[in-house]
Protein backbone atom coordinates (compact mmCIF):
# COMPACT_ATOMS: atom_id res chain seq x y z
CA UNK A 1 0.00 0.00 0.00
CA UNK A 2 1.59 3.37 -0.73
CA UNK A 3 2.28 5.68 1.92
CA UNK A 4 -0.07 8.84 2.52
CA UNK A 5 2.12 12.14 2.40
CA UNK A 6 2.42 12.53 5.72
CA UNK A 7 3.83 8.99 6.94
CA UNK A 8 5.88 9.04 4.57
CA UNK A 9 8.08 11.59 5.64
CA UNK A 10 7.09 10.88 9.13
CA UNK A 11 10.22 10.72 12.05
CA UNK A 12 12.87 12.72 9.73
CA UNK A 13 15.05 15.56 11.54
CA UNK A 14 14.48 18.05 8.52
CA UNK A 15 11.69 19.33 6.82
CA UNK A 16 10.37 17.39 3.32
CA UNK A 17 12.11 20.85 1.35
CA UNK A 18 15.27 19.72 2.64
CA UNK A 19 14.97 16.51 1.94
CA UNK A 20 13.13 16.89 -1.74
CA UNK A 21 15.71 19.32 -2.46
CA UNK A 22 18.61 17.19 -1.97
CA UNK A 23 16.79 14.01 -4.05
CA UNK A 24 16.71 16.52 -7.02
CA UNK A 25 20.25 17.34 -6.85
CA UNK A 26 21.61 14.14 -6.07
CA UNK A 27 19.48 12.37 -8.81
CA UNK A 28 20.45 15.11 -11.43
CA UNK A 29 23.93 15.74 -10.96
CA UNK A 30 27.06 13.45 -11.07
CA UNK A 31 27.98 14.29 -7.28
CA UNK A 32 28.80 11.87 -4.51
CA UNK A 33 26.95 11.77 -1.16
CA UNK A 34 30.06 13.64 0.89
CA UNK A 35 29.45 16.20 -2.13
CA UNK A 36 26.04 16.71 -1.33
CA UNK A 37 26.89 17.02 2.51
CA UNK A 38 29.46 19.95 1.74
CA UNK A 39 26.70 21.72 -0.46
CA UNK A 40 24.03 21.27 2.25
CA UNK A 41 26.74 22.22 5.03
CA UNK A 42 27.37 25.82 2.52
CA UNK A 43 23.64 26.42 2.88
CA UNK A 44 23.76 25.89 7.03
CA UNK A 45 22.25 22.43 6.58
CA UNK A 46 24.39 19.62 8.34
CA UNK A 47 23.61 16.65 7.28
CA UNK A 48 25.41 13.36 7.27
CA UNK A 49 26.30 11.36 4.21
CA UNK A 50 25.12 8.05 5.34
CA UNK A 51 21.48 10.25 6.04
CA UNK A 52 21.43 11.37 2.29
CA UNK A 53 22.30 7.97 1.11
CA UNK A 54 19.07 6.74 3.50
CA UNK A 55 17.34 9.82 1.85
CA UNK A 56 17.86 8.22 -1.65
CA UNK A 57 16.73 4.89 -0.76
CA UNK A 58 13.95 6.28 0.55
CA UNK A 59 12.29 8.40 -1.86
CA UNK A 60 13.89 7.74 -5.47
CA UNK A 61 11.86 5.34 -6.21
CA UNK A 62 9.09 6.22 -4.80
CA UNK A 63 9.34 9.34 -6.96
CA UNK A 64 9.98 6.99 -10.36
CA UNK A 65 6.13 5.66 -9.09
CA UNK A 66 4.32 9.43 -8.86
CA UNK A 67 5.59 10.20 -12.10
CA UNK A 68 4.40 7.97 -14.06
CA UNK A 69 1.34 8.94 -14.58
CA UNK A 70 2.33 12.49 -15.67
CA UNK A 71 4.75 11.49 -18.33
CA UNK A 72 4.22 12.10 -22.00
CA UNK A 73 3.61 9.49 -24.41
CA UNK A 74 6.32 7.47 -26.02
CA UNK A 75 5.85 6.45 -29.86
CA UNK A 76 6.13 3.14 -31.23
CA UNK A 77 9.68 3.00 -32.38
CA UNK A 78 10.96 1.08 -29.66
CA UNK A 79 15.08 0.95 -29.12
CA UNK A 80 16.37 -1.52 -26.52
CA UNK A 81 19.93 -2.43 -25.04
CA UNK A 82 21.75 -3.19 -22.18
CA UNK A 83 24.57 -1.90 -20.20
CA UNK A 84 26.61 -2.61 -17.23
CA UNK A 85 26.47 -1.30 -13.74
CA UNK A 86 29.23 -2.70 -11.06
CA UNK A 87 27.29 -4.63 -7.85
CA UNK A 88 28.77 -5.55 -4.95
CA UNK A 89 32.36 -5.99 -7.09
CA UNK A 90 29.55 -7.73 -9.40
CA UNK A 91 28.29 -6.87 -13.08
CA UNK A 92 24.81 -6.76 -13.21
CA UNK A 93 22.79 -5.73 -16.39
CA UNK A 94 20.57 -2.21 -16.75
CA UNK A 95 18.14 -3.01 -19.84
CA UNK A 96 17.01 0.10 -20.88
CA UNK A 97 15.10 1.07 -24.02
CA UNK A 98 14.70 4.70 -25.51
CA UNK A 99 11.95 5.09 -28.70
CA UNK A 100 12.71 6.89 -31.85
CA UNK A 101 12.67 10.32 -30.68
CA UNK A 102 14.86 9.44 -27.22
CA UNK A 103 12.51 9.53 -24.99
CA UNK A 104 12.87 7.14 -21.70
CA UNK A 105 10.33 4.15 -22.46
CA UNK A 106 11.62 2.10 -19.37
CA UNK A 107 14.18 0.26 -17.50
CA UNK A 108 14.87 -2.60 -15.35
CA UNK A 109 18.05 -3.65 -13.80
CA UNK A 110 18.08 -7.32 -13.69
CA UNK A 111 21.10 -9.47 -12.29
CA UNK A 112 21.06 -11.74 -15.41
CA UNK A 113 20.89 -11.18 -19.37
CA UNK A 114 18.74 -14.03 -20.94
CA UNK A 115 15.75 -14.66 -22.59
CA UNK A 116 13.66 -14.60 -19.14
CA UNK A 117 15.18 -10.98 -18.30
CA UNK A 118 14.01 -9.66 -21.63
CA UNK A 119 10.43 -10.67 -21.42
CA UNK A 120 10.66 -9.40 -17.54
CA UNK A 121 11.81 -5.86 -19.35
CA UNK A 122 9.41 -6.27 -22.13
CA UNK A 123 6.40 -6.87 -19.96
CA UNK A 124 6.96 -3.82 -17.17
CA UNK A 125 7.55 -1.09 -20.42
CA UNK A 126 3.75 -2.38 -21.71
CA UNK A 127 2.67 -2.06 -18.80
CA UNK A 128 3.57 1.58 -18.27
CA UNK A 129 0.77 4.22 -18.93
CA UNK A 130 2.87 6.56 -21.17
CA UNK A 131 4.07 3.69 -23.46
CA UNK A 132 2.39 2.39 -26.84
CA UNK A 133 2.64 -1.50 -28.19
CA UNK A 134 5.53 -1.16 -30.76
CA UNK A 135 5.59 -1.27 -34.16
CA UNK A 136 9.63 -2.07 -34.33
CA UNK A 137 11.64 -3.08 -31.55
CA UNK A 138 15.41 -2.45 -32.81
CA UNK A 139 18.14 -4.22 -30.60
CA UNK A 140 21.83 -5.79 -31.17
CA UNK A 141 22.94 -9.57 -32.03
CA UNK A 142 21.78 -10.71 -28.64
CA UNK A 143 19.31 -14.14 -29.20
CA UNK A 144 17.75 -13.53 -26.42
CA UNK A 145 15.54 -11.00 -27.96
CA UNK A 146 14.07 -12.91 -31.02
CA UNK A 147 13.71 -15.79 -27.90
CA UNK A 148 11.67 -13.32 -25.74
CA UNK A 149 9.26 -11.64 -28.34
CA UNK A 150 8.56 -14.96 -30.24
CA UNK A 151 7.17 -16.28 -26.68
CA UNK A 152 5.27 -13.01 -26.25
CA UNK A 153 4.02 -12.75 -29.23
CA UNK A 154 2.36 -16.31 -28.77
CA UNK A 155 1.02 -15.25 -25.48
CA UNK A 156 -0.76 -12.47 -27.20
CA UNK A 157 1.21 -9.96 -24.83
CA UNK A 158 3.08 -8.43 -27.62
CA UNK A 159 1.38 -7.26 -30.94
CA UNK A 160 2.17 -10.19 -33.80
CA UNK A 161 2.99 -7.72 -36.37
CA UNK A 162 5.74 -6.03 -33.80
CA UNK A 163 9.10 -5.99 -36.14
CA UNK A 164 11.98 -7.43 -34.62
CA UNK A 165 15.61 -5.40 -35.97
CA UNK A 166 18.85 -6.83 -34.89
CA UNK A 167 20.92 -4.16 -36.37
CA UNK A 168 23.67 -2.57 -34.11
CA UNK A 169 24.31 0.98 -35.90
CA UNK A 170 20.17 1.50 -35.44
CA UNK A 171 20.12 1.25 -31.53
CA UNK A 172 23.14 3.99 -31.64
CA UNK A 173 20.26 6.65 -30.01
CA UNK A 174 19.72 4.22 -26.88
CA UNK A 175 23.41 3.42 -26.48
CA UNK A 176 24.22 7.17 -26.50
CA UNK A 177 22.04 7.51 -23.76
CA UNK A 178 23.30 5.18 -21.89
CA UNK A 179 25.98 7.53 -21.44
CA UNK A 180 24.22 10.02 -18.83
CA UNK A 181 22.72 7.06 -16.60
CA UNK A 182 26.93 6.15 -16.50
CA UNK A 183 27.84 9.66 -15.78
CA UNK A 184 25.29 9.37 -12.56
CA UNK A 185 26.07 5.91 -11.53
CA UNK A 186 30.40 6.56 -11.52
CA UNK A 187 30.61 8.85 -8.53
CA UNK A 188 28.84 6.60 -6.04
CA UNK A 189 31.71 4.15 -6.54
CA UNK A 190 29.76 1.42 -6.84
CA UNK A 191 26.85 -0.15 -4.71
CA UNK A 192 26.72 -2.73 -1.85
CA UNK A 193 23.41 -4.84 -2.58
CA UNK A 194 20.90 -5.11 -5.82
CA UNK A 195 18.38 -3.21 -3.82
CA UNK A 196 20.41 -0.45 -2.70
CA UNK A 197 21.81 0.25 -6.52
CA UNK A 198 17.74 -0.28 -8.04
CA UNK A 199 16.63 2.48 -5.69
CA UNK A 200 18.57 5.55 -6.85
CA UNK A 201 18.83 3.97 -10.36
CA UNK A 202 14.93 4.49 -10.48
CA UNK A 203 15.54 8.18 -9.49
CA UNK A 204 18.24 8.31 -12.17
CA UNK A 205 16.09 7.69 -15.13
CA UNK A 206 13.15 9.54 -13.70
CA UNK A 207 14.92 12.61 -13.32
CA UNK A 208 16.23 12.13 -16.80
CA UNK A 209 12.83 11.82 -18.14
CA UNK A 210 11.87 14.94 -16.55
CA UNK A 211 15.09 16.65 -18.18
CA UNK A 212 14.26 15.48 -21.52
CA UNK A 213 11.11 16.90 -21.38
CA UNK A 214 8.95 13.80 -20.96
CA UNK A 215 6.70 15.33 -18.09
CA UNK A 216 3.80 17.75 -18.84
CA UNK A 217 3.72 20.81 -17.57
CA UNK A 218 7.33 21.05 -16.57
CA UNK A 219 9.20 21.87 -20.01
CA UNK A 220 12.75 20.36 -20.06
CA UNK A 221 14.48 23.84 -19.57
CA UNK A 222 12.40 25.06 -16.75
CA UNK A 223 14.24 23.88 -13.67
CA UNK A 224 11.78 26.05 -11.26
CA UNK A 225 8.40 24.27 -12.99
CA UNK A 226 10.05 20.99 -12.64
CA UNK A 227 11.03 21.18 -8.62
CA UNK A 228 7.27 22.47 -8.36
CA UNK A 229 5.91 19.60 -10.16
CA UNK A 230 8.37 17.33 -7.90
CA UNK A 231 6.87 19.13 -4.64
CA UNK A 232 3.52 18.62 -5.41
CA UNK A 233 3.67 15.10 -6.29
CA UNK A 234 4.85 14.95 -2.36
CA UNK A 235 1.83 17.67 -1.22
CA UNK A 236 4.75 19.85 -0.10
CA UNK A 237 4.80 23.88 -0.27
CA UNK A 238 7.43 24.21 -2.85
């Protein structure tokens, strides 16, 4: 059951501003958590590290889960690939797919790359209000793929006519974007668990969405719209 506004900031030393404030920054910017802590400590706000870091765990995802909702829709060019993010001295795989226009469709992190991962990825981005059935779905040489959408395609949870492309120099818009969630990720050096790298991963993407533009109302150079939209998804005074 989700959390009503007020419980969910319930038994935290500083206000939900504070707190809201520093999810933006962290989730936007390629800082570490002692960063944060020295930018918070210029504005007269001392706060530990390890407390931002519980921040983030907190409240990242739960902010990929508000926004949904209030995300344009993606078209029907769909272009999927994976890349790597370090766990626990681990690689783990970030499936990620962008559609023709580079707009975020979805993600999932997932600790294994096979056939099963694919249709896990495949069946959370349909299920997403702001995403369409595609007509293509480009991706590299990995069999995996034409594994996962034959299967779905027999289930009737993918549309038959869906076009499968396995050409590499097509998906070069979704492996370019890979590029900012790897800027984000490389400060943190590195995560300790699955579920403590899926949280702020989450806020990642959703605060790239927002930055591309993909939420309405908040246009993708209008920082002040954006933190407004962000505050009253949490019902607070921005």
């Amino acid at each position: 059951m989700k959390q009503n506004n007020k419980s969910l900031f319930k038994g935290r030393q500083f206000t939900s501003e504070i707190i809201l404030w520093a999810m933006r920054w962290y989730l936007k910017f390629p800082i570490s958590y002692r960063d944060l802590e020295h930018m918070l400590a210029d504005r007269g706000v001392q706060v530990d590290h390890t407390t931002l870091f519980r921040w983030i765990q907190a409240y990242a995802s739960e902010l990929d889960k508000r926004i949904r909702p209030h995300l344009r829709m993606t078209n029907g060019s769909w272009r999927v690939d994976e890349t790597y993010i370090r766990v626990k001295g681990q690689w783990v795989y970030l499936y990620r797919a962008v559609d023709g226009s580079g707009q975020t469709i979805d993600f999932l992190l997932s600790s294994r790359r096979d056939a099963a991962a694919a249709r896990r990825f495949f069946r959370k981005a349909l299920k997403q209000p702001h995403t369409v059935n595609p007509r293509t779905i480009t991706v590299d040489k990995n069999a995996a793929y034409p594994i996962a959408t034959k299967a779905m395609k027999r289930n009737g949870e993918l549309w038959r006519y869906a076009k499968l492309r396995q050409v590499k120099f097509l998906n070069n818009i979704v492996e370019q974007d890979h590029r900012r969630i790897k800027r984000l990720v490389r400060p943190g050096m590195g995560f300790k668990s699955f579920m403590s790298a899926s949280r702020p991963i989450a806020g990642y993407e959703t605060m790239a969405m927002i930055h591309k533009g993909q939420l309405v109302g908040a246009p993708a150079n209008d920082t002040k719209a954006q933190s407004d939209f962000i505050a009253a998804l949490f019902s607070v005074a921005a």
